[in-house]
C-alpha atoms as a PDB file:
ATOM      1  CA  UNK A   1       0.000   0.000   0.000  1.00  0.00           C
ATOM      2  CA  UNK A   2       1.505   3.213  -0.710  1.00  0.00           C
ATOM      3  CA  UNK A   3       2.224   5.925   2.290  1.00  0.00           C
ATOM      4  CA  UNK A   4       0.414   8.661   1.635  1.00  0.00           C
ATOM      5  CA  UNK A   5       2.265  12.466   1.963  1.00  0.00           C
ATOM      6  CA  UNK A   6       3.044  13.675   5.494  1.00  0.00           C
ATOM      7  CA  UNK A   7       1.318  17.059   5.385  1.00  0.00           C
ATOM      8  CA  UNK A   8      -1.594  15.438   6.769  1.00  0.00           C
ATOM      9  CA  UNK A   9       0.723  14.448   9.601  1.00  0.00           C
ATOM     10  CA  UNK A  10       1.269  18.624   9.993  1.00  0.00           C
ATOM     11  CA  UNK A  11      -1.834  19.453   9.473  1.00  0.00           C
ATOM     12  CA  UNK A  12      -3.126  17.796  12.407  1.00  0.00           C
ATOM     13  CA  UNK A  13      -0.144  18.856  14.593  1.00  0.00           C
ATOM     14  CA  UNK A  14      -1.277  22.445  13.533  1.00  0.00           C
ATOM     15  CA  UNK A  15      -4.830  21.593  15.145  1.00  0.00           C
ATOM     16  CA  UNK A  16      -3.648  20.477  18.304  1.00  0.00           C
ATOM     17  CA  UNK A  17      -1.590  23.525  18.531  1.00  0.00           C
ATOM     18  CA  UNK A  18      -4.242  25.824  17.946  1.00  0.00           C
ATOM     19  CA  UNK A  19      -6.665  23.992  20.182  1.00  0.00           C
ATOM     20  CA  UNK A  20      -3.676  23.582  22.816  1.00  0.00           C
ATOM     21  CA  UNK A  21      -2.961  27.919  22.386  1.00  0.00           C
ATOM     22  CA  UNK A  22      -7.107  28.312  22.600  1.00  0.00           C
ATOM     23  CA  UNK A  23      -6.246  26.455  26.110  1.00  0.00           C
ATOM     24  CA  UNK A  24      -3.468  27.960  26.943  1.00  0.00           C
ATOM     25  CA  UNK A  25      -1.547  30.742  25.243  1.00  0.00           C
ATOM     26  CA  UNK A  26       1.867  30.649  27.128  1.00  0.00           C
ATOM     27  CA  UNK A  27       1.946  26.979  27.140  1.00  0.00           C
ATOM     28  CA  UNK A  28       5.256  26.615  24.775  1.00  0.00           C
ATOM     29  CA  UNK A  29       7.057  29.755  26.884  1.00  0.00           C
ATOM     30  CA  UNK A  30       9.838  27.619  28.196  1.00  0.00           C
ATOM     31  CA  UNK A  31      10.700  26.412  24.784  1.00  0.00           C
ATOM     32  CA  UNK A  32      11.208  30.177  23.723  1.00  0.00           C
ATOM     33  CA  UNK A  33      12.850  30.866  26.928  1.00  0.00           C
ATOM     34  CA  UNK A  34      15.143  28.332  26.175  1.00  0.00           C
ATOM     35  CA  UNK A  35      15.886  29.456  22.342  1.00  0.00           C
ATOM     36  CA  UNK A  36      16.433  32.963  23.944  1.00  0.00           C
ATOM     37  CA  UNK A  37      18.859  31.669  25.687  1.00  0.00           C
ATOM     38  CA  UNK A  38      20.178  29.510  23.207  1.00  0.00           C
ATOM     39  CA  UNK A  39      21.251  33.061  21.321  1.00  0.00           C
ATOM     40  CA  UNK A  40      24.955  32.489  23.040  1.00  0.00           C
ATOM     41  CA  UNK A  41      25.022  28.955  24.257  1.00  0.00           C
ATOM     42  CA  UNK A  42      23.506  27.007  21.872  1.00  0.00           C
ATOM     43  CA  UNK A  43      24.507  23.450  22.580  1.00  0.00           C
ATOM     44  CA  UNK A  44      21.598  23.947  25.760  1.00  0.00           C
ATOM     45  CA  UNK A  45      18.773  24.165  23.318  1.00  0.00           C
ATOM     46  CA  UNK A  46      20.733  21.024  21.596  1.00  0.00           C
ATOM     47  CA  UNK A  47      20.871  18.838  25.035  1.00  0.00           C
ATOM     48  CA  UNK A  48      17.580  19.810  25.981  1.00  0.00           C
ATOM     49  CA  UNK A  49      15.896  18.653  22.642  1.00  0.00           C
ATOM     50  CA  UNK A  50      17.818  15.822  22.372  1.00  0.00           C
ATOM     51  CA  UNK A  51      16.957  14.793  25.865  1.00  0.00           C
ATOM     52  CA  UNK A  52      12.961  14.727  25.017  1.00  0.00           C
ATOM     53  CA  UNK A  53      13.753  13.402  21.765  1.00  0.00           C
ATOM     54  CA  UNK A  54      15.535  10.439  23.166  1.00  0.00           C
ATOM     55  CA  UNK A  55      12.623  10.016  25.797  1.00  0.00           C
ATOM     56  CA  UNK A  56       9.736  10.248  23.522  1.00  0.00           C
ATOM     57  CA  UNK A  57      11.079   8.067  20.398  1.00  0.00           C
ATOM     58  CA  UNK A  58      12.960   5.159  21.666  1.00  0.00           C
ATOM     59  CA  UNK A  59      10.244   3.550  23.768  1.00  0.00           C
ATOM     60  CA  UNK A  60       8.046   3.840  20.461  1.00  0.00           C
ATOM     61  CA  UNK A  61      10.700   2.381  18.351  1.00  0.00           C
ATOM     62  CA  UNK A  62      11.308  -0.668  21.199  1.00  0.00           C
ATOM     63  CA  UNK A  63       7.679  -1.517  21.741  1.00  0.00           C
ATOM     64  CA  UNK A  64       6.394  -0.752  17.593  1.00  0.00           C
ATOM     65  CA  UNK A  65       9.547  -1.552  16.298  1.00  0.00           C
ATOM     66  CA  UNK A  66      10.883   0.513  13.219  1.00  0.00           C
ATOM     67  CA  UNK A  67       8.401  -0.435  10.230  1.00  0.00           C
ATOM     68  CA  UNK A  68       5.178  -0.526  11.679  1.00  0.00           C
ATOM     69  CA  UNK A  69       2.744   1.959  10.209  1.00  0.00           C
ATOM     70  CA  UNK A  70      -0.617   3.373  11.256  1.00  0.00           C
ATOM     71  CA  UNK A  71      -3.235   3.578   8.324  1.00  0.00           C
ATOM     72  CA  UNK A  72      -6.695   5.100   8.348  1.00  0.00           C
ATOM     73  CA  UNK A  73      -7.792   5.242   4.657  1.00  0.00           C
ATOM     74  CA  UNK A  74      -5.450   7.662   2.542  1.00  0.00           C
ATOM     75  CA  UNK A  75      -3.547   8.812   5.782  1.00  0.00           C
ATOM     76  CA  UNK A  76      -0.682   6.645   7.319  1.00  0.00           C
ATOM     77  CA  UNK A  77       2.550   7.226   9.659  1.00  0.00           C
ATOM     78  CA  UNK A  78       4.925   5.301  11.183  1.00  0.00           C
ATOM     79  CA  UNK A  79       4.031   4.271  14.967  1.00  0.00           C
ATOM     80  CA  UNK A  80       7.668   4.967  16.081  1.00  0.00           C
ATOM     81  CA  UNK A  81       7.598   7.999  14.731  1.00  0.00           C
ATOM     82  CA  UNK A  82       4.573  10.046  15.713  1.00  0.00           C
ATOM     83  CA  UNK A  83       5.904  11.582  19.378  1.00  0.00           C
ATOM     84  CA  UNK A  84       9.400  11.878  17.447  1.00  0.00           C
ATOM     85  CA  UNK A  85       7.408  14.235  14.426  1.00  0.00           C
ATOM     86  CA  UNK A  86       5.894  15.919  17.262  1.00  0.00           C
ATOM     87  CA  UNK A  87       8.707  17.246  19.275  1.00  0.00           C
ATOM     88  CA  UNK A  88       9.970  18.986  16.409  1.00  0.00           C
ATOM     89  CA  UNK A  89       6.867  20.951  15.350  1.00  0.00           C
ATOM     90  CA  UNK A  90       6.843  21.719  19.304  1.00  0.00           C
ATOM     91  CA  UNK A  91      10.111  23.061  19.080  1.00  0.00           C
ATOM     92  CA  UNK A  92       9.748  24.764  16.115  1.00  0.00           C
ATOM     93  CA  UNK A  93       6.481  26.406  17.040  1.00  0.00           C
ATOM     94  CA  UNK A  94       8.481  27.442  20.637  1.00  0.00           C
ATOM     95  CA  UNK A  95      10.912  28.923  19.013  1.00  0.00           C
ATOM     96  CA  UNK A  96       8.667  30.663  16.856  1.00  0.00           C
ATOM     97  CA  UNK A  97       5.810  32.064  18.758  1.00  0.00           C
ATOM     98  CA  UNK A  98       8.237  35.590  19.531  1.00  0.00           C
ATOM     99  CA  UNK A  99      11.373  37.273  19.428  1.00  0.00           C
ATOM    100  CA  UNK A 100      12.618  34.510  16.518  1.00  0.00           C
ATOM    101  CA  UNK A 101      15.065  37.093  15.843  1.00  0.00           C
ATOM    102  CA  UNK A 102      16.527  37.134  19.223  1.00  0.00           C
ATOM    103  CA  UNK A 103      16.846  33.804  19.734  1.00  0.00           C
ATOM    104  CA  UNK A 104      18.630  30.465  19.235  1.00  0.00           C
ATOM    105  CA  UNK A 105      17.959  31.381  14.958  1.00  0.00           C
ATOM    106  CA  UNK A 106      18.864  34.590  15.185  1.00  0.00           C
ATOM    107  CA  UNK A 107      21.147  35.882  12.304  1.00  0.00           C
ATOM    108  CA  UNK A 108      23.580  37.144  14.878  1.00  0.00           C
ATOM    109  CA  UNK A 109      23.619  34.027  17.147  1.00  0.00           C
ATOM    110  CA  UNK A 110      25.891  31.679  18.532  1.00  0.00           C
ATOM    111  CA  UNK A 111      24.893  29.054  16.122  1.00  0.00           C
ATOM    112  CA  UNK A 112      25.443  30.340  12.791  1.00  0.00           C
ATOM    113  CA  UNK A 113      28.779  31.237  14.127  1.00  0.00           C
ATOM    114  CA  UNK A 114      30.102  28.060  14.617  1.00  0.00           C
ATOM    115  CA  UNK A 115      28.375  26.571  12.047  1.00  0.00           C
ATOM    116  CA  UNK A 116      31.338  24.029  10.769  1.00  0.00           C
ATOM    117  CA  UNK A 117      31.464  22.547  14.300  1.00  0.00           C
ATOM    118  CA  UNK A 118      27.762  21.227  14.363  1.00  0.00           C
ATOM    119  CA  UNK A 119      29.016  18.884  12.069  1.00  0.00           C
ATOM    120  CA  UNK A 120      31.093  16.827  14.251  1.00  0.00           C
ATOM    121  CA  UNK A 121      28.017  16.022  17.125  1.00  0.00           C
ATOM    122  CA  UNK A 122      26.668  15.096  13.650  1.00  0.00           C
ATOM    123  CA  UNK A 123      28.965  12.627  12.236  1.00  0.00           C
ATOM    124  CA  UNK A 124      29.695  10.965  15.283  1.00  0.00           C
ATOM    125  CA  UNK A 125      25.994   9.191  15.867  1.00  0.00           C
ATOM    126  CA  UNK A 126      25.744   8.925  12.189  1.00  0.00           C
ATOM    127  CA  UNK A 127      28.997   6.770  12.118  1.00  0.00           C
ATOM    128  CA  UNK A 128      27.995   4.599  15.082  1.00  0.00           C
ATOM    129  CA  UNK A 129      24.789   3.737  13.317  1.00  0.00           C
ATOM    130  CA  UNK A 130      26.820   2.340  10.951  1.00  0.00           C
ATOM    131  CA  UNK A 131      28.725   0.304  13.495  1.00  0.00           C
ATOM    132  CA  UNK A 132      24.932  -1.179  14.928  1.00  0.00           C
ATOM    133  CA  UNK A 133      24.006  -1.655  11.370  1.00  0.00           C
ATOM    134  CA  UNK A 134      27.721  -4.353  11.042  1.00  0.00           C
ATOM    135  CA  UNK A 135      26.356  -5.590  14.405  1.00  0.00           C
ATOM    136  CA  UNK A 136      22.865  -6.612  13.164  1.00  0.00           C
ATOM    137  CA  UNK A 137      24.090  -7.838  10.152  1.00  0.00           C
ATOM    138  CA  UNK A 138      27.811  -9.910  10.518  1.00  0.00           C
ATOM    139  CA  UNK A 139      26.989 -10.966  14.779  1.00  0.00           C
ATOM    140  CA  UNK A 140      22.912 -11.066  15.371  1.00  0.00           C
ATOM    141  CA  UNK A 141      22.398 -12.691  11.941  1.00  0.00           C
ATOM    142  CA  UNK A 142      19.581 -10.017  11.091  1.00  0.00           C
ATOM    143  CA  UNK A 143      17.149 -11.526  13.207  1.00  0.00           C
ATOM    144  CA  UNK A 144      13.194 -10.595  12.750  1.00  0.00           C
ATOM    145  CA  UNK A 145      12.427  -8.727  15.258  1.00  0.00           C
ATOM    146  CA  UNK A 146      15.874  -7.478  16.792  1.00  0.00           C
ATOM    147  CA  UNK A 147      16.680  -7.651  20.148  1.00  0.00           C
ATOM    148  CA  UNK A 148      15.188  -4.697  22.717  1.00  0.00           C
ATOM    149  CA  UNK A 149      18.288  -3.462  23.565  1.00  0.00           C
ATOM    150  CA  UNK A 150      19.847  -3.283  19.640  1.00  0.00           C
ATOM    151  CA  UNK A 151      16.481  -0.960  18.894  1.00  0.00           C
ATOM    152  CA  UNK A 152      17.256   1.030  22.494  1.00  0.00           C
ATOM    153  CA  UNK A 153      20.842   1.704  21.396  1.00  0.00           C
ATOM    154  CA  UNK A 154      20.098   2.398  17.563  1.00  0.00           C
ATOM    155  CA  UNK A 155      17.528   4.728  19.000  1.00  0.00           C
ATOM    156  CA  UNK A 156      19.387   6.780  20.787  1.00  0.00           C
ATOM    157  CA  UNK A 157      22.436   7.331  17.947  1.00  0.00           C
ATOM    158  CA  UNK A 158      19.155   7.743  15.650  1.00  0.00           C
ATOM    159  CA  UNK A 159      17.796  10.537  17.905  1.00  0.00           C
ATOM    160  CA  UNK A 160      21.253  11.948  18.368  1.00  0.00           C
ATOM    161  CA  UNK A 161      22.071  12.500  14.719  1.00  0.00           C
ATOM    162  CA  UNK A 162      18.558  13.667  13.694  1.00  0.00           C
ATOM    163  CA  UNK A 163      18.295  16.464  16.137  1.00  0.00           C
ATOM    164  CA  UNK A 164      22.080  16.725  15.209  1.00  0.00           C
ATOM    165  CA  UNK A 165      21.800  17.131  12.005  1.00  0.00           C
ATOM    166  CA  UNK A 166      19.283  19.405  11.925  1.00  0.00           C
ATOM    167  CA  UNK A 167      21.423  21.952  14.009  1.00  0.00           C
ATOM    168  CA  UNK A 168      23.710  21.316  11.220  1.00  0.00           C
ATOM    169  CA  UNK A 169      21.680  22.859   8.459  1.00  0.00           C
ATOM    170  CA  UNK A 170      20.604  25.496  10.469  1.00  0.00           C
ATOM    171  CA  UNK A 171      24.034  26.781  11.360  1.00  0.00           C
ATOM    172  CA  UNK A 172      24.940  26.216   7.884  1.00  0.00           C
ATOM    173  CA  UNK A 173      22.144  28.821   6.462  1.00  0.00           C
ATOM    174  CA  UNK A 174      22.619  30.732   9.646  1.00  0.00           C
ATOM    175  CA  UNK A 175      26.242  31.131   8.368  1.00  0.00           C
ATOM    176  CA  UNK A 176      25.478  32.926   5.240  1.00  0.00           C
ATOM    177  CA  UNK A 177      22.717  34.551   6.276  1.00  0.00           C
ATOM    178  CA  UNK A 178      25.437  36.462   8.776  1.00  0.00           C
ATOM    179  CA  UNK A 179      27.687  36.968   5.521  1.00  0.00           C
ATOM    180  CA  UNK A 180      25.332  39.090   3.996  1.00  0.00           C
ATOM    181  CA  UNK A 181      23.336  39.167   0.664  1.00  0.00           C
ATOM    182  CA  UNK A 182      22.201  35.724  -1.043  1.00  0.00           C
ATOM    183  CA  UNK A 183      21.279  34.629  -4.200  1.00  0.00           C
ATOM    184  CA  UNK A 184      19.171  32.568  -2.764  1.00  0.00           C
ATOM    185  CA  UNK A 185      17.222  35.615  -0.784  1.00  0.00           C
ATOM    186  CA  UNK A 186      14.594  36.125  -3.644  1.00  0.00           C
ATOM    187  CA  UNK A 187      13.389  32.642  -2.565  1.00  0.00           C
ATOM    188  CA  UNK A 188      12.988  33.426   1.275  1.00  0.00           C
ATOM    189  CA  UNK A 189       9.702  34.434   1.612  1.00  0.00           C
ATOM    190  CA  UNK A 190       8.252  31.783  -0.739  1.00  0.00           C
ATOM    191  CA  UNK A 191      10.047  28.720   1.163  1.00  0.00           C
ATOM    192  CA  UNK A 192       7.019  27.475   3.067  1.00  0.00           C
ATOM    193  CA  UNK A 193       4.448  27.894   0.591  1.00  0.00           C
ATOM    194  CA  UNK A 194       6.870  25.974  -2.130  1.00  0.00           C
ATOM    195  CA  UNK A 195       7.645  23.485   1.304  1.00  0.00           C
ATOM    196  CA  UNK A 196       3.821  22.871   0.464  1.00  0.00           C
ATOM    197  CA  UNK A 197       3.049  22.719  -3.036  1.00  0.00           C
ATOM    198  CA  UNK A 198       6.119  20.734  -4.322  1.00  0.00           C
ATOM    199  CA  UNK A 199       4.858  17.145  -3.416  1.00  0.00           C
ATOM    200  CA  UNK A 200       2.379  16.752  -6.421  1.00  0.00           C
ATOM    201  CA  UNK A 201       5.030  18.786  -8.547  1.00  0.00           C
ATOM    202  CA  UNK A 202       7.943  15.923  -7.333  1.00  0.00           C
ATOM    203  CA  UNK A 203       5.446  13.433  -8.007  1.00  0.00           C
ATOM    204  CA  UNK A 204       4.626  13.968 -11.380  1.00  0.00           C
ATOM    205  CA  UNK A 205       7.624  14.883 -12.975  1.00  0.00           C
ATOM    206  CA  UNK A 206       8.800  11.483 -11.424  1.00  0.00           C
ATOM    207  CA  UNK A 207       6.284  10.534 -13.382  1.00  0.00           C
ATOM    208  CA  UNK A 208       6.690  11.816 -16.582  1.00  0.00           C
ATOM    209  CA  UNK A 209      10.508  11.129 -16.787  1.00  0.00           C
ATOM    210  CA  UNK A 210       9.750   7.090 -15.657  1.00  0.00           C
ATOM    211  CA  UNK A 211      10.337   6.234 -19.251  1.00  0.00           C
ATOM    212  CA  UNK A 212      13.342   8.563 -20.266  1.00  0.00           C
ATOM    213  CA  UNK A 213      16.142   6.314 -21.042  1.00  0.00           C
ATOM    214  CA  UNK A 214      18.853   8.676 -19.550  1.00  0.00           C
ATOM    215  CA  UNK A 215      21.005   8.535 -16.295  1.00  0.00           C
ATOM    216  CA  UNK A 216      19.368   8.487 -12.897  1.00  0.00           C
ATOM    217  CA  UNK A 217      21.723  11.144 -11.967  1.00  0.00           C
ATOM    218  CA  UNK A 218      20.362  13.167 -14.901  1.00  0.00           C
ATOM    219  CA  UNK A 219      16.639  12.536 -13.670  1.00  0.00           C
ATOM    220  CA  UNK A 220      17.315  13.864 -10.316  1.00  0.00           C
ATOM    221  CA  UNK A 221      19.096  16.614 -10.975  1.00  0.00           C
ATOM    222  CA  UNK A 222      16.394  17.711 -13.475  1.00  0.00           C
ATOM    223  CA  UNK A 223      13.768  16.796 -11.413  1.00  0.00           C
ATOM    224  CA  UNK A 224      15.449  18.993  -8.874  1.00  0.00           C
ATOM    225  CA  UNK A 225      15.421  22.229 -10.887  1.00  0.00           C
ATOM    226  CA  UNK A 226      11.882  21.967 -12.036  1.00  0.00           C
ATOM    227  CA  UNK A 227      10.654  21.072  -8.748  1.00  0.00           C
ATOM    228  CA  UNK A 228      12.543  24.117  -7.646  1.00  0.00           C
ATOM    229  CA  UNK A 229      11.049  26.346 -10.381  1.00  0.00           C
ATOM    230  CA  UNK A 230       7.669  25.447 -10.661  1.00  0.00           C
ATOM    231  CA  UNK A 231       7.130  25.263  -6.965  1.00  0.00           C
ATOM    232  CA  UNK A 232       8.247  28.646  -6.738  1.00  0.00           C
ATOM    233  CA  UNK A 233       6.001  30.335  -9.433  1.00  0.00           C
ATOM    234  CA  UNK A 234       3.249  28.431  -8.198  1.00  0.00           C
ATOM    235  CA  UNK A 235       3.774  29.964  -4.971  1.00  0.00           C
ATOM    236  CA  UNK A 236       4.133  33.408  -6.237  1.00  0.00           C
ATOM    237  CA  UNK A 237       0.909  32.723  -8.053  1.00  0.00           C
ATOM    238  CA  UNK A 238      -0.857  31.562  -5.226  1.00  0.00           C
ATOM    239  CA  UNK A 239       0.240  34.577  -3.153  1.00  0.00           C
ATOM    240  CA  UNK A 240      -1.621  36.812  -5.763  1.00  0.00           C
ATOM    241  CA  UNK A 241      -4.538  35.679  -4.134  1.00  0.00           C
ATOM    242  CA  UNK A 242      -6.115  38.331  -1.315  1.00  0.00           C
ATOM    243  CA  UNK A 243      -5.370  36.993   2.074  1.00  0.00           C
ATOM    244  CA  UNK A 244      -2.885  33.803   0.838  1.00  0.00           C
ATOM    245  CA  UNK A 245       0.524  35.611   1.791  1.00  0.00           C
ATOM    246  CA  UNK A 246      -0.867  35.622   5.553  1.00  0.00           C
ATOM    247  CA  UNK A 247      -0.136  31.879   5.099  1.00  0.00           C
ATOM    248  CA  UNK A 248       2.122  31.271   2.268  1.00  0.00           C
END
């Protein structure tokens, strides 16, 4: 059965948000207390959301187990996964709700500074999953289902590179954005809205170029610039309607 897009996945994060801020509108504070103070010391931010991370995703991934998938009709998502998907849209929406200028993303922070050492914290989990990935394979036999404490362990170097990783990227666009002017800037305010149209646009130029006898290389990196291109006009497009740049 094929998984269906995982918009659906943030669209009902977005409704228990609202419906959580209807209940209580300074219920994410710490978080944003926490990225204000991540301005000069990131690496707390990192521990903190690394810590819930680790909490909320590897009993999931011991008791469902990695490929298990919840399906209702058209909408599906990986059991493990859920609480892991939700503490970064928590996160993000902490460290969004004010002063996102001021705070652990802030052009002038801590973390775009030292952008090129994110990657080590990075590579380090990344390179150990590696080493339980040998383990499963050359001294368990890749047994079905694994052990409880191989899907403990590979959680936690899972956990540790994603949230990793993602502080990674950030500092890494952080970087430039401290350098100055981008040619990428013309893009910035149409990021989200292309974040949401470009599915059916990946989709279908998949699609169309399944029976192109060239390189697979070549089909990616074409597939890439269209997506790029057309997801952007689209957006542009859309934001000519009245009222759509409020959310696009």
């Amino acid at each position: 059965m094929a998984r269906s897009g995982f918009l659906w996945v943030l669209l009902a994060f977005d409704v228990v948000a609202s419906v959580l801020y209807k209940l209580s509108p300074t219920l994410l504070d710490p978080i944003n207390r926490l990225s204000l103070r991540a301005h000069d010391r990131p690496a707390q931010f990192f521990a903190a959301m690394l810590a819930v991370t680790a909490v909320l995703y590897i009993p999931g991934r011991v008791h469902f187990g990695p490929y298990t998938w919840y399906e209702f009709g058209p909408f599906s998502v990986q059991h493990g996964r859920v609480l892991l998907y939700a503490t970064y849209f928590f996160f993000g929406a902490g460290i969004g709700v004010r002063y996102l200028d001021r705070g652990l993303l802030a052009s002038d922070g801590e973390l775009g500074r030292r952008s090129l050492a994110w990657t080590i914290p990075a590579l380090v989990p990344y390179c150990l999953m590696w080493v339980m990935i040998y383990v499963k394979r050359e001294i368990l036999g890749n047994p079905n289902p694994l052990p409880d404490w191989y899907e403990a362990i590979y959680g936690l170097f899972f956990a540790a590179f994603s949230v990793a990783i993602m502080f990674t990227i950030l500092a890494y666009f952080l970087r430039f954005k401290q350098s100055g002017w981008s040619s990428l800037d013309a893009m910035q305010s149409a990021a989200y809205g292309m974040f949401l149209v470009h599915y059916p646009i990946v989709l279908w130029l998949h699609y169309w170029m399944f029976d192109f006898a060239i390189p697979a290389i070549a089909k990616g990196l074409i597939a890439f610039v269209l997506t790029v291109l057309l997801s952007w006009g689209a957006t542009e497009a859309l934001r000519k309607i009245p009222g759509a740049s409020h959310v696009l």
